[in-house]
PDB file of N, CA and C in Angstrom:
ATOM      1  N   UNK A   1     -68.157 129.810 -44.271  1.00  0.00           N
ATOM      2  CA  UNK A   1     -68.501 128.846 -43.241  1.00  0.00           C
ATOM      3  C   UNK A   1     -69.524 127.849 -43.786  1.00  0.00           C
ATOM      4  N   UNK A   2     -69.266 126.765 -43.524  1.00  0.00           N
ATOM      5  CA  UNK A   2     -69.849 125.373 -44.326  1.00  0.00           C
ATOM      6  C   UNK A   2     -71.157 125.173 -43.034  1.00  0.00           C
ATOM      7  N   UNK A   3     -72.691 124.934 -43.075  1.00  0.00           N
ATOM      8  CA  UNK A   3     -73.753 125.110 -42.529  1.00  0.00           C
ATOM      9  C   UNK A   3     -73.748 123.830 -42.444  1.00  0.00           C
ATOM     10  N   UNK A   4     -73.890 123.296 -40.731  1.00  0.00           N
ATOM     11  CA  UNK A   4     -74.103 121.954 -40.287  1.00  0.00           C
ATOM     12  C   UNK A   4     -75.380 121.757 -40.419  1.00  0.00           C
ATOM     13  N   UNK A   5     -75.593 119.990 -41.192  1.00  0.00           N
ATOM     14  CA  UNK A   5     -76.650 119.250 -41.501  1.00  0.00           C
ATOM     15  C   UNK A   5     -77.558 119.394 -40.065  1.00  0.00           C
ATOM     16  N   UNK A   6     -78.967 119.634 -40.029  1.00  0.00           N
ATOM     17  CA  UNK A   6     -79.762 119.406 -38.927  1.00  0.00           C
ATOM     18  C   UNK A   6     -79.293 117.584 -38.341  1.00  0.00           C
ATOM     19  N   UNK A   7     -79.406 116.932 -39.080  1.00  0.00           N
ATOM     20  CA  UNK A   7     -79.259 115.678 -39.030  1.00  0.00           C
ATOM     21  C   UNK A   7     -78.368 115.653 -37.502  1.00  0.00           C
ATOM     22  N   UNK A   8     -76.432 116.367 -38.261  1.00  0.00           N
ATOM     23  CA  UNK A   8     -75.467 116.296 -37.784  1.00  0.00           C
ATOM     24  C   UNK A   8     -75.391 116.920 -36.211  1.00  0.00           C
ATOM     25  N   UNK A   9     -76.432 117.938 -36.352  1.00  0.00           N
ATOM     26  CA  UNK A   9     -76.856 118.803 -34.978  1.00  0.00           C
ATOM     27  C   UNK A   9     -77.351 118.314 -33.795  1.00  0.00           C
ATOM     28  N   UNK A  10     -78.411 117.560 -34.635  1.00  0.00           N
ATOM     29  CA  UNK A  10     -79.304 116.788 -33.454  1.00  0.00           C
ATOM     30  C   UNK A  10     -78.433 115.461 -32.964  1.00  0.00           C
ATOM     31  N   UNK A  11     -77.632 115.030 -33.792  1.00  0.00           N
ATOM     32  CA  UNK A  11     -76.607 113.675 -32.852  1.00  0.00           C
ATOM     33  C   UNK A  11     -76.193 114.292 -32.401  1.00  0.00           C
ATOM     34  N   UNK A  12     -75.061 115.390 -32.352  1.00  0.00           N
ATOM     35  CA  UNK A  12     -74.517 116.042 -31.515  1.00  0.00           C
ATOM     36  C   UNK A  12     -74.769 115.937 -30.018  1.00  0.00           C
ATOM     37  N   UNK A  13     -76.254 117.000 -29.876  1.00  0.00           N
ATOM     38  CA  UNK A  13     -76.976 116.810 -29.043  1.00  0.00           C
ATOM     39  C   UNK A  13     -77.325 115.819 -28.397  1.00  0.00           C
ATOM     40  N   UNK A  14     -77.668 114.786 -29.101  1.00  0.00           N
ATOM     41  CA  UNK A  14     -77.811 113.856 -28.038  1.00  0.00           C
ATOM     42  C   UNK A  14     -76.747 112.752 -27.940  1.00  0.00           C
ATOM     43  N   UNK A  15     -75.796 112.514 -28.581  1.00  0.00           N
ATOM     44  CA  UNK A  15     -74.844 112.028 -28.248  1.00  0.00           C
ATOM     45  C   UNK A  15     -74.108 112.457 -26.512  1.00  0.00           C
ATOM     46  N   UNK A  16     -74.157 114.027 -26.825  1.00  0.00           N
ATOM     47  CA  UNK A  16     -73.963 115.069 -25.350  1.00  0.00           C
ATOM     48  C   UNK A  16     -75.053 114.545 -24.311  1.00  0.00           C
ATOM     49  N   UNK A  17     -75.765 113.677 -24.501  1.00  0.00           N
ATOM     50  CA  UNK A  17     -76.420 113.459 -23.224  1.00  0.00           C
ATOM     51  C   UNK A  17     -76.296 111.652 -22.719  1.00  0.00           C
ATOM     52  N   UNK A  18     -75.406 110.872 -23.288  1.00  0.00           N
ATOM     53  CA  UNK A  18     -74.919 110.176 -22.616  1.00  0.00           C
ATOM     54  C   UNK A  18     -74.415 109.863 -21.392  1.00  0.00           C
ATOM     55  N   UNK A  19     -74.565 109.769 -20.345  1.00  0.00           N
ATOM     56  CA  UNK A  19     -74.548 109.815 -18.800  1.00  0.00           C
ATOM     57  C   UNK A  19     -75.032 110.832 -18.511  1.00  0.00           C
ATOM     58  N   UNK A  20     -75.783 111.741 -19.283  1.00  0.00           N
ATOM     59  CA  UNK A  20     -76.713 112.453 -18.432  1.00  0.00           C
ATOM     60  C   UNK A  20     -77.615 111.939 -17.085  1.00  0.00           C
ATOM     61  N   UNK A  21     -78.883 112.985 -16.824  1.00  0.00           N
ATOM     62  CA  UNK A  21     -79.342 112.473 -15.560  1.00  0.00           C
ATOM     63  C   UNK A  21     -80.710 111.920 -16.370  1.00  0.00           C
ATOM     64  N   UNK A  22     -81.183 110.619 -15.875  1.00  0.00           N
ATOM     65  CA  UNK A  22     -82.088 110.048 -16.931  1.00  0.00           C
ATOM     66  C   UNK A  22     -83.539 110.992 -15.929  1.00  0.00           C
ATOM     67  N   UNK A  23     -83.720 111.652 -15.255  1.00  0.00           N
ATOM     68  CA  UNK A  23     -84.379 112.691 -14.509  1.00  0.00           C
ATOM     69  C   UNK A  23     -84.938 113.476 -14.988  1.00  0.00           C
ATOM     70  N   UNK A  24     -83.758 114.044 -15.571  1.00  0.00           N
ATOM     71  CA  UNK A  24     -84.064 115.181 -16.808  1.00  0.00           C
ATOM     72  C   UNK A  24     -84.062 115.334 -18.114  1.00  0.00           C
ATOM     73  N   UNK A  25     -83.534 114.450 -18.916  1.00  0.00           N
ATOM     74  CA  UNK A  25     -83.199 113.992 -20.047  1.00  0.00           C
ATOM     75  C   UNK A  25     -84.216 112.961 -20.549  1.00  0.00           C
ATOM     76  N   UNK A  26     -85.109 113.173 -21.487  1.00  0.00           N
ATOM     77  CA  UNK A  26     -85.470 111.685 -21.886  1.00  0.00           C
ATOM     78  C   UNK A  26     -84.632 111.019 -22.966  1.00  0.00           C
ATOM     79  N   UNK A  27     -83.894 111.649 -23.370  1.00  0.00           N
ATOM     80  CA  UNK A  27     -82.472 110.949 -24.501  1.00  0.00           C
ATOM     81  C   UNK A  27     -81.737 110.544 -23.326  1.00  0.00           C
ATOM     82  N   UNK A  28     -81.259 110.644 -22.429  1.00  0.00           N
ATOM     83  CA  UNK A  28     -80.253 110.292 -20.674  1.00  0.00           C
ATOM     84  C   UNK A  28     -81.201 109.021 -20.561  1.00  0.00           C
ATOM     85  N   UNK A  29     -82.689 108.931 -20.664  1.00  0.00           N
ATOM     86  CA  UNK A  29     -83.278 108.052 -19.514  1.00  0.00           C
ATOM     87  C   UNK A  29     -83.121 106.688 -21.120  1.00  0.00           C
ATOM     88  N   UNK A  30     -83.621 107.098 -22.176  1.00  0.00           N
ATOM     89  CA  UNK A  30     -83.217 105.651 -22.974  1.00  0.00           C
ATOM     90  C   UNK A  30     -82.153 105.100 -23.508  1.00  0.00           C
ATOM     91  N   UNK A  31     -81.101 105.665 -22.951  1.00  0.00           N
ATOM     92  CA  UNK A  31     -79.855 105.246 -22.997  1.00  0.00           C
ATOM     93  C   UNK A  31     -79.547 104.672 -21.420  1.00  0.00           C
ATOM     94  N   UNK A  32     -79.882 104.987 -20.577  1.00  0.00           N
ATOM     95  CA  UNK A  32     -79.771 104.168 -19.590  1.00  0.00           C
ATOM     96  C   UNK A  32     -80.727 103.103 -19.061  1.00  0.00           C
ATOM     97  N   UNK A  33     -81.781 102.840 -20.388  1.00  0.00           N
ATOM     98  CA  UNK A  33     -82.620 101.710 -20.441  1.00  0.00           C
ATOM     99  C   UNK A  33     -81.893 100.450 -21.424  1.00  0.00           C
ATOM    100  N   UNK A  34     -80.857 101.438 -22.179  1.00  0.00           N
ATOM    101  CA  UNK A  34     -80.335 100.157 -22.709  1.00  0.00           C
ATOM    102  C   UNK A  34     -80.706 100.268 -24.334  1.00  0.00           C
ATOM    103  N   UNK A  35     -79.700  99.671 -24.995  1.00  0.00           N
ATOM    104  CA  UNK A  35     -79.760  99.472 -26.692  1.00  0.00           C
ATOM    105  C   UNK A  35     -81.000  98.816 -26.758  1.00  0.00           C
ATOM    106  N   UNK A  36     -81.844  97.779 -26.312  1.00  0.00           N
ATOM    107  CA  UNK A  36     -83.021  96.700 -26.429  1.00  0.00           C
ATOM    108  C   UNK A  36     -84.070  97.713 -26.779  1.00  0.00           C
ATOM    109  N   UNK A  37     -83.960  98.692 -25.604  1.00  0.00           N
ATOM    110  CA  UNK A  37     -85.164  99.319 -25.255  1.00  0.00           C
ATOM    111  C   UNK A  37     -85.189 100.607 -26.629  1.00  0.00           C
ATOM    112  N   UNK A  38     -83.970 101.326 -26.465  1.00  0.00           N
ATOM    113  CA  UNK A  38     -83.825 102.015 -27.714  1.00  0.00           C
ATOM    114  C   UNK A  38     -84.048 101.565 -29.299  1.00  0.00           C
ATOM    115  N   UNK A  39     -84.099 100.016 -29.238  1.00  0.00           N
ATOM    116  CA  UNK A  39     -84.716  99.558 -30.579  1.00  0.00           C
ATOM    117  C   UNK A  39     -86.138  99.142 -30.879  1.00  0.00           C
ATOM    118  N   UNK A  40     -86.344  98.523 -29.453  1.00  0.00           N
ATOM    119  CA  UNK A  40     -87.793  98.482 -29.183  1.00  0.00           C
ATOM    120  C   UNK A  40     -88.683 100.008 -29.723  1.00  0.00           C
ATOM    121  N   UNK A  41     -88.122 101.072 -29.158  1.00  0.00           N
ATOM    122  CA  UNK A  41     -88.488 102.263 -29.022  1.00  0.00           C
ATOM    123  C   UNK A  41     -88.654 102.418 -30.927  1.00  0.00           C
ATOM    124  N   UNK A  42     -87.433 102.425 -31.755  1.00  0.00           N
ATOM    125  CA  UNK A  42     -87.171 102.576 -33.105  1.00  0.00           C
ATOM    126  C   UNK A  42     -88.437 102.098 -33.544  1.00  0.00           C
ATOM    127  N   UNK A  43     -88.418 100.872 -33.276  1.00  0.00           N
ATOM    128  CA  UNK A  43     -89.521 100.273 -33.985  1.00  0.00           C
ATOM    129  C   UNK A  43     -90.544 100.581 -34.038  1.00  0.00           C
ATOM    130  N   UNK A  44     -91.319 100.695 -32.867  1.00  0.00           N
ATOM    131  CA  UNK A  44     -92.344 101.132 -32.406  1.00  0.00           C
ATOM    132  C   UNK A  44     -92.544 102.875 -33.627  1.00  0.00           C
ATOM    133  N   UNK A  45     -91.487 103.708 -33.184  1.00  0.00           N
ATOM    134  CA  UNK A  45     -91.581 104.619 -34.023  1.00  0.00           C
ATOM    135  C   UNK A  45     -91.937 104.468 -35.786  1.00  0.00           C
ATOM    136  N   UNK A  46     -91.446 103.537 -35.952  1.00  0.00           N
ATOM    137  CA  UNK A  46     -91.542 102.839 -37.460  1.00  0.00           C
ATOM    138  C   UNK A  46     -93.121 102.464 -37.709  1.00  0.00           C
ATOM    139  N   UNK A  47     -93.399 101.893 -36.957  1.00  0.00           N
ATOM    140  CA  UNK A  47     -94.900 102.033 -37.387  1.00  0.00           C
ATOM    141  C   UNK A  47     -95.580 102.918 -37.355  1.00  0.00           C
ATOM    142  N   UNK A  48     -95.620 103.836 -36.589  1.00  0.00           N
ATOM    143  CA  UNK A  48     -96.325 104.999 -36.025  1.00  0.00           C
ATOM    144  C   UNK A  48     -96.620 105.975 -37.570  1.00  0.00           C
ATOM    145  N   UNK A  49     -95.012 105.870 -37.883  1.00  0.00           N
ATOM    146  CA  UNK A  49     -94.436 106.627 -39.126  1.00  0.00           C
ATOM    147  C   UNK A  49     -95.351 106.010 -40.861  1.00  0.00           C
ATOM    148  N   UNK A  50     -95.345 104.912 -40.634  1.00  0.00           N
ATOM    149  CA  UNK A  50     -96.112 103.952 -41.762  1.00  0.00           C
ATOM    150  C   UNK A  50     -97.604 104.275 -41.663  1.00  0.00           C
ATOM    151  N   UNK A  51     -98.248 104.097 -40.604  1.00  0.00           N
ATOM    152  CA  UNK A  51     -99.385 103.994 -40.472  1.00  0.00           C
ATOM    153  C   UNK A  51     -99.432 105.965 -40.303  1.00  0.00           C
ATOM    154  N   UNK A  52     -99.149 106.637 -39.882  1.00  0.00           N
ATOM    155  CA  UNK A  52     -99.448 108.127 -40.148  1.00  0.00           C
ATOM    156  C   UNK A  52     -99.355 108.054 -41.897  1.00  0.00           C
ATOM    157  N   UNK A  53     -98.437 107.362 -42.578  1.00  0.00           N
ATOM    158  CA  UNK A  53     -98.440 107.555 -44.005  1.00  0.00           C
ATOM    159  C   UNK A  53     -99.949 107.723 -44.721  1.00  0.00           C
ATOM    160  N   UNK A  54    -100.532 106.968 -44.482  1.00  0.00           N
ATOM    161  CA  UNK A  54    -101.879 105.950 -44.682  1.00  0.00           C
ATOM    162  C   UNK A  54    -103.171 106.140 -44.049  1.00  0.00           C
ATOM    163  N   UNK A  55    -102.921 106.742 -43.137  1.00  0.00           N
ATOM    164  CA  UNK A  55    -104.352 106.774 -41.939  1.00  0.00           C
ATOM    165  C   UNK A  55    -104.008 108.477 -41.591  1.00  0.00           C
ATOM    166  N   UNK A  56    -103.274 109.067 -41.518  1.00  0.00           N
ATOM    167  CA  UNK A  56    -103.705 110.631 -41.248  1.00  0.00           C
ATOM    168  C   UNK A  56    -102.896 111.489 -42.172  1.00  0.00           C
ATOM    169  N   UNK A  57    -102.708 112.672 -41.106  1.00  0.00           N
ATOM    170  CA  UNK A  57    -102.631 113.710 -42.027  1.00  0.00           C
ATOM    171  C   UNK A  57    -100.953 114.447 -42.400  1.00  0.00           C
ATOM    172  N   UNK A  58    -101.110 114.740 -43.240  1.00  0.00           N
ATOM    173  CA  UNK A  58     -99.047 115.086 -43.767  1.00  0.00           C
ATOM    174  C   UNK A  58     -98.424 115.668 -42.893  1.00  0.00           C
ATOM    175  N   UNK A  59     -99.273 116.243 -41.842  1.00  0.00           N
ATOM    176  CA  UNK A  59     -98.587 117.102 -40.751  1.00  0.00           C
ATOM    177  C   UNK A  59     -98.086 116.531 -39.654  1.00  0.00           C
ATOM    178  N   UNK A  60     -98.818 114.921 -39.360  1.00  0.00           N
ATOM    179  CA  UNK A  60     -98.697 113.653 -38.473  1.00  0.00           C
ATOM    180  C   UNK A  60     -97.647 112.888 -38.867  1.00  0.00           C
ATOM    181  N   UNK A  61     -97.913 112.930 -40.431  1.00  0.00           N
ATOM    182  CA  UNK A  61     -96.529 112.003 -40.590  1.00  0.00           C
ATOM    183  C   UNK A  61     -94.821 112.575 -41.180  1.00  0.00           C
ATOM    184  N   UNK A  62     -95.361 114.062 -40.984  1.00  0.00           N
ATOM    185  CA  UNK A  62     -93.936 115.181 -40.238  1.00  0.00           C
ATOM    186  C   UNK A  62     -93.726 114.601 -38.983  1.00  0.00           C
ATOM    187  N   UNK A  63     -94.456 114.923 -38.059  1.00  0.00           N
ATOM    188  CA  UNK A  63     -94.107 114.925 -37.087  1.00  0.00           C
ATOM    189  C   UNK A  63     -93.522 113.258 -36.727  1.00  0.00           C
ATOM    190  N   UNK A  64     -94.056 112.313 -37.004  1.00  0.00           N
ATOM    191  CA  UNK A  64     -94.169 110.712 -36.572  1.00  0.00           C
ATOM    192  C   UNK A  64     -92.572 110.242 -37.465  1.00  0.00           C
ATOM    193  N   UNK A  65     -92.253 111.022 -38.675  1.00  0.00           N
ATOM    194  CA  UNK A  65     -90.901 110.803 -39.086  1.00  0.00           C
ATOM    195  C   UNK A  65     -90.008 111.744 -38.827  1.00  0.00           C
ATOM    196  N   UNK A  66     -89.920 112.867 -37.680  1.00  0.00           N
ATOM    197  CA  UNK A  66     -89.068 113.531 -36.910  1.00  0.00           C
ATOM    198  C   UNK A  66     -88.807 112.144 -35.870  1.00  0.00           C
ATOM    199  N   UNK A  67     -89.949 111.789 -35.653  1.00  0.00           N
ATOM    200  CA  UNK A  67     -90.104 111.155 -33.871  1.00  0.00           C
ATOM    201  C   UNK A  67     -89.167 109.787 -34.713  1.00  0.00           C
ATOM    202  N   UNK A  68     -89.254 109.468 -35.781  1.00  0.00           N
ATOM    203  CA  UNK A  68     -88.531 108.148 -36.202  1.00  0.00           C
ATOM    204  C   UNK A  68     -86.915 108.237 -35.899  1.00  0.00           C
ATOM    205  N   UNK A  69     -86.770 109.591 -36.889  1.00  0.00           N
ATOM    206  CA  UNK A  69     -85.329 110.049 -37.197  1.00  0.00           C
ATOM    207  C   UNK A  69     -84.642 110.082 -35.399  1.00  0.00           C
ATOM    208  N   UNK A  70     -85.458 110.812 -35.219  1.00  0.00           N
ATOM    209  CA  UNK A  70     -84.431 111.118 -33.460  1.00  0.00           C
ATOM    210  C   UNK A  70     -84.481 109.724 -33.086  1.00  0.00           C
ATOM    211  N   UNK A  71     -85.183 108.721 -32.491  1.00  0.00           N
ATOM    212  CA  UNK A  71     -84.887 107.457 -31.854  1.00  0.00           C
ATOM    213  C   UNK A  71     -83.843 106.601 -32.910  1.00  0.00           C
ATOM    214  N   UNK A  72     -83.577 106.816 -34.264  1.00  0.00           N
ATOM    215  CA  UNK A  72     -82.792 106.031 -34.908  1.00  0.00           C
ATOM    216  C   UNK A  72     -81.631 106.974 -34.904  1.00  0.00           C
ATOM    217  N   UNK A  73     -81.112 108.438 -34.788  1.00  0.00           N
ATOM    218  CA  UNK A  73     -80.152 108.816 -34.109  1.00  0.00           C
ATOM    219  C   UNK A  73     -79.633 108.132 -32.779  1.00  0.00           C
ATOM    220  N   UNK A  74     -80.660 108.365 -31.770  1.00  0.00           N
ATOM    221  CA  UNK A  74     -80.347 107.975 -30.060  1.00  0.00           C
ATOM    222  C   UNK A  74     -80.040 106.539 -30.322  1.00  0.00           C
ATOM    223  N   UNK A  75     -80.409 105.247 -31.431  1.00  0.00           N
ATOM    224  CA  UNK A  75     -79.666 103.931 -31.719  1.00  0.00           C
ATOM    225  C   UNK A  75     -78.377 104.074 -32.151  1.00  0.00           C
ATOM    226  N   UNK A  76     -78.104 104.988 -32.986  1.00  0.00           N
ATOM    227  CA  UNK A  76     -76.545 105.288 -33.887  1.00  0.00           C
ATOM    228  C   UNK A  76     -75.975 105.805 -32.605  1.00  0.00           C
ATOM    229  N   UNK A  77     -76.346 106.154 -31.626  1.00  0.00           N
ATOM    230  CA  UNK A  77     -75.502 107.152 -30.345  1.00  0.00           C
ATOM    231  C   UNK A  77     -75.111 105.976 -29.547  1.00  0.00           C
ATOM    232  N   UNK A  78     -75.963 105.461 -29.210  1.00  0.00           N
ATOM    233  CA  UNK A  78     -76.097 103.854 -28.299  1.00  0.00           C
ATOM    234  C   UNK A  78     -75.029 102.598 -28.549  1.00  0.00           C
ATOM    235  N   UNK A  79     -75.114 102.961 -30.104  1.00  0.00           N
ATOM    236  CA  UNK A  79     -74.145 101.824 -30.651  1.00  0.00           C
ATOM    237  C   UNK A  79     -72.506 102.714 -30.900  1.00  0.00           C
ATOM    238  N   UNK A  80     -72.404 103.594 -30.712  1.00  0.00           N
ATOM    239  CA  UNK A  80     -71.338 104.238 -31.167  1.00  0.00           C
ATOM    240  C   UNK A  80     -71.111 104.270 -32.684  1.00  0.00           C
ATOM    241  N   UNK A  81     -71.978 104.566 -33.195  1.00  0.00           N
ATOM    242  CA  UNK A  81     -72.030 104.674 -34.980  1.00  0.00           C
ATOM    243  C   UNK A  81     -72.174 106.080 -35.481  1.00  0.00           C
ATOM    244  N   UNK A  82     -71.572 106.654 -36.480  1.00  0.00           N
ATOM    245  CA  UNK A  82     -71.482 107.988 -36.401  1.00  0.00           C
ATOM    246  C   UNK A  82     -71.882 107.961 -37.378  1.00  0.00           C
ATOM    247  N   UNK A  83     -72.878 109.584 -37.983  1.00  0.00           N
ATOM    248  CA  UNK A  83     -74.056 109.158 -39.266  1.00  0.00           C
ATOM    249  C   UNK A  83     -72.825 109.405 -40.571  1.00  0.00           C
ATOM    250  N   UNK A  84     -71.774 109.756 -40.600  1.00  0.00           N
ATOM    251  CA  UNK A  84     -70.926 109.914 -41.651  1.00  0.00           C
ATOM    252  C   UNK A  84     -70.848 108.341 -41.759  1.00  0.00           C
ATOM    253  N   UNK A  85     -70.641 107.282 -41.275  1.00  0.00           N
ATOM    254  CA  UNK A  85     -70.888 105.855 -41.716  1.00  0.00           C
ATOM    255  C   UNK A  85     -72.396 105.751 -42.877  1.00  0.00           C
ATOM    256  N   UNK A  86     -73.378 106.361 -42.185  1.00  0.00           N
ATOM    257  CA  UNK A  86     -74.478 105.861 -42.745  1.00  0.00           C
ATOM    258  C   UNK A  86     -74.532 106.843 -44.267  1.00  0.00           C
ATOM    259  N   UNK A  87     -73.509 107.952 -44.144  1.00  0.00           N
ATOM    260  CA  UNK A  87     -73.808 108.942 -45.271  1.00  0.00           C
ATOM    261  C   UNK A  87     -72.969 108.368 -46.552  1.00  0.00           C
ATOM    262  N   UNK A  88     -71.891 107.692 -46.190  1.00  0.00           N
ATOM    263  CA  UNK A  88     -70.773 106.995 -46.440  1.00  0.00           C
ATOM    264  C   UNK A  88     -71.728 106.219 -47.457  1.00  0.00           C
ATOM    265  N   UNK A  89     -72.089 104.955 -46.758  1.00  0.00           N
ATOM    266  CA  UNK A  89     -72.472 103.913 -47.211  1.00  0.00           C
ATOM    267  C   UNK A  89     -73.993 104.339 -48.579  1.00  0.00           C
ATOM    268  N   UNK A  90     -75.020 105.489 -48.096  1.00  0.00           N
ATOM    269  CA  UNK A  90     -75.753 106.094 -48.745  1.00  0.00           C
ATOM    270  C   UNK A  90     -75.035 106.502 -50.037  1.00  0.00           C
ATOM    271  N   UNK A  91     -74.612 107.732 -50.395  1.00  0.00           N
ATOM    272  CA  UNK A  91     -73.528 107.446 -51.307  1.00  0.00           C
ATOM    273  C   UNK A  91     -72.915 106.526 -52.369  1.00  0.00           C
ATOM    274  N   UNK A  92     -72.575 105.308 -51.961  1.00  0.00           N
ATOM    275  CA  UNK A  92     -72.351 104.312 -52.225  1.00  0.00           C
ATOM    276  C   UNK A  92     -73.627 103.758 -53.038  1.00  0.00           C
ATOM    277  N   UNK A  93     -74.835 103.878 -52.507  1.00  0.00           N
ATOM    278  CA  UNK A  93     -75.796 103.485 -53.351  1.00  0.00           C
ATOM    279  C   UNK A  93     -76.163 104.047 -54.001  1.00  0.00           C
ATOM    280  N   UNK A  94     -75.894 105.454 -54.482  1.00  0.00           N
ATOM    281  CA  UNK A  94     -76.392 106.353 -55.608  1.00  0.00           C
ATOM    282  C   UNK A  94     -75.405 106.233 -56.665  1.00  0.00           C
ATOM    283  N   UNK A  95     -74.446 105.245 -56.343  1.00  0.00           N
ATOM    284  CA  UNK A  95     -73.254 104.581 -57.971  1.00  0.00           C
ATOM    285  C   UNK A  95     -74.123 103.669 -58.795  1.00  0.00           C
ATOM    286  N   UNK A  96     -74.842 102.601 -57.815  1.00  0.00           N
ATOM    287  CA  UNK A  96     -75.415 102.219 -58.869  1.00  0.00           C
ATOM    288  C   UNK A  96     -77.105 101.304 -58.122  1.00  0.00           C
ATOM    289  N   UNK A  97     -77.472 101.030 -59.248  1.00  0.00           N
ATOM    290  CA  UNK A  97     -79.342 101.183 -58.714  1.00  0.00           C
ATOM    291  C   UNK A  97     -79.507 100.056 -57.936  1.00  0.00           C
ATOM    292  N   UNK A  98     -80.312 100.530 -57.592  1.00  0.00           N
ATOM    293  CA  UNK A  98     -81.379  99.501 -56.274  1.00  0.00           C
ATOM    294  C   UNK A  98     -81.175  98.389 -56.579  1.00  0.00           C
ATOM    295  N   UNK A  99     -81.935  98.140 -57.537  1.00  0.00           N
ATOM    296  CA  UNK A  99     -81.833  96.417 -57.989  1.00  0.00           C
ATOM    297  C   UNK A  99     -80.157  95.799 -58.222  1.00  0.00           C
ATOM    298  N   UNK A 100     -79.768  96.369 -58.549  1.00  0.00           N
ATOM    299  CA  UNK A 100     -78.282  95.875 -58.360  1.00  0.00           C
ATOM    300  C   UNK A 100     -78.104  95.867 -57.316  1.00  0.00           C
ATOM    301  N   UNK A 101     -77.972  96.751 -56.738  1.00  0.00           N
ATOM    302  CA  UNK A 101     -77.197  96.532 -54.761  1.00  0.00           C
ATOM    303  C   UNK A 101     -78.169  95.602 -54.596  1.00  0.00           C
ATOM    304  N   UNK A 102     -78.938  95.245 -54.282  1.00  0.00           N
ATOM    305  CA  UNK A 102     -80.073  94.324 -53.685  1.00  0.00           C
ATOM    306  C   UNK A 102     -79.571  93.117 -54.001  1.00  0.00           C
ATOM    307  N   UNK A 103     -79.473  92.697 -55.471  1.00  0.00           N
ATOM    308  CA  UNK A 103     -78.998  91.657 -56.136  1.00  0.00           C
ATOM    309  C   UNK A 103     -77.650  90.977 -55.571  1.00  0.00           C
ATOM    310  N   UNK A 104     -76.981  91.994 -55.229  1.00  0.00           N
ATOM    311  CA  UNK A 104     -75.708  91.818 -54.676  1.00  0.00           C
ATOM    312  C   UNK A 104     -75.244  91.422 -53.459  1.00  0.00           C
ATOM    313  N   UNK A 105     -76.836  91.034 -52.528  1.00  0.00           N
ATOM    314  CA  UNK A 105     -76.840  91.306 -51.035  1.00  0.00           C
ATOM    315  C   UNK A 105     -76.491  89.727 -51.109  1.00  0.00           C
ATOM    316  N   UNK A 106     -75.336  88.644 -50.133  1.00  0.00           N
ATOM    317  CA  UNK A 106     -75.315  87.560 -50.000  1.00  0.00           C
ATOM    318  C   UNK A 106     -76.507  87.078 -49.386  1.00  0.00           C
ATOM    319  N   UNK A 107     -77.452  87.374 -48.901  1.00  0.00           N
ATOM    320  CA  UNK A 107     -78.769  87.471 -48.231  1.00  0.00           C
ATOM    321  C   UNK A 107     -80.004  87.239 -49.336  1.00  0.00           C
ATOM    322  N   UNK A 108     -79.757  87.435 -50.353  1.00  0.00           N
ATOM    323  CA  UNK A 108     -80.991  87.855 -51.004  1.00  0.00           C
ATOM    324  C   UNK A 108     -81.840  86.401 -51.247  1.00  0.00           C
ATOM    325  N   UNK A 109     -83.076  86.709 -51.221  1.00  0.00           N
ATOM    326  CA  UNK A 109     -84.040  85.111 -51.159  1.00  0.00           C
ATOM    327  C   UNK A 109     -84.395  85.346 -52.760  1.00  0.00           C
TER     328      UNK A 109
END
């Protein structure tokens, strides 16, 4: 028996709470605030996560990059994006290095 990724567990989970009751659920209540609010939310987590890097302690910025990972799950749930896309594409960048993919971005300044 092949052992599911925590990653893969926790979308699960909250994917399963899509029309939940936003009452009881706080994954139910920011999905029925809307993708805005769920990125708002990401973000917000993103700093939290940076600045625990820098300003406290390794146990804060466990916890502050759990709190990242789940709200950027509950965005991949929101948008209908499934993390085998994102594992997909990850993958893809371990063919060849950073600076190349980067280089390669039509975007790049």
């Amino acid at each position: 028996m092949t052992e599911t990724h925590p990653i893969d567990r926790l979308f699960d989970v909250i994917r399963s709470r899509k029309g939940a009751d936003p009452e009881t659920s706080y994954t139910a209540k920011l999905f029925a605030q809307g993708t805005l609010k769920i990125a708002k939310k990401l973000g917000e987590e993103g700093v939290e996560t940076a600045l625990a890097a820098v300003a406290e302690s390794r146990e804060a910025l466990v916890g502050e990059s759990a709190d990242l990972l789940y709200h950027l799950l509950v965005l991949w749930a929101a948008c209908d994006l499934e993390p085998s896309a994102i594992y997909s594409a990850l993958e893809a960048r371990t063919q060849r290095s950073g600076l190349a993919e980067k280089a390669a971005r039509p975007d790049k300044a």
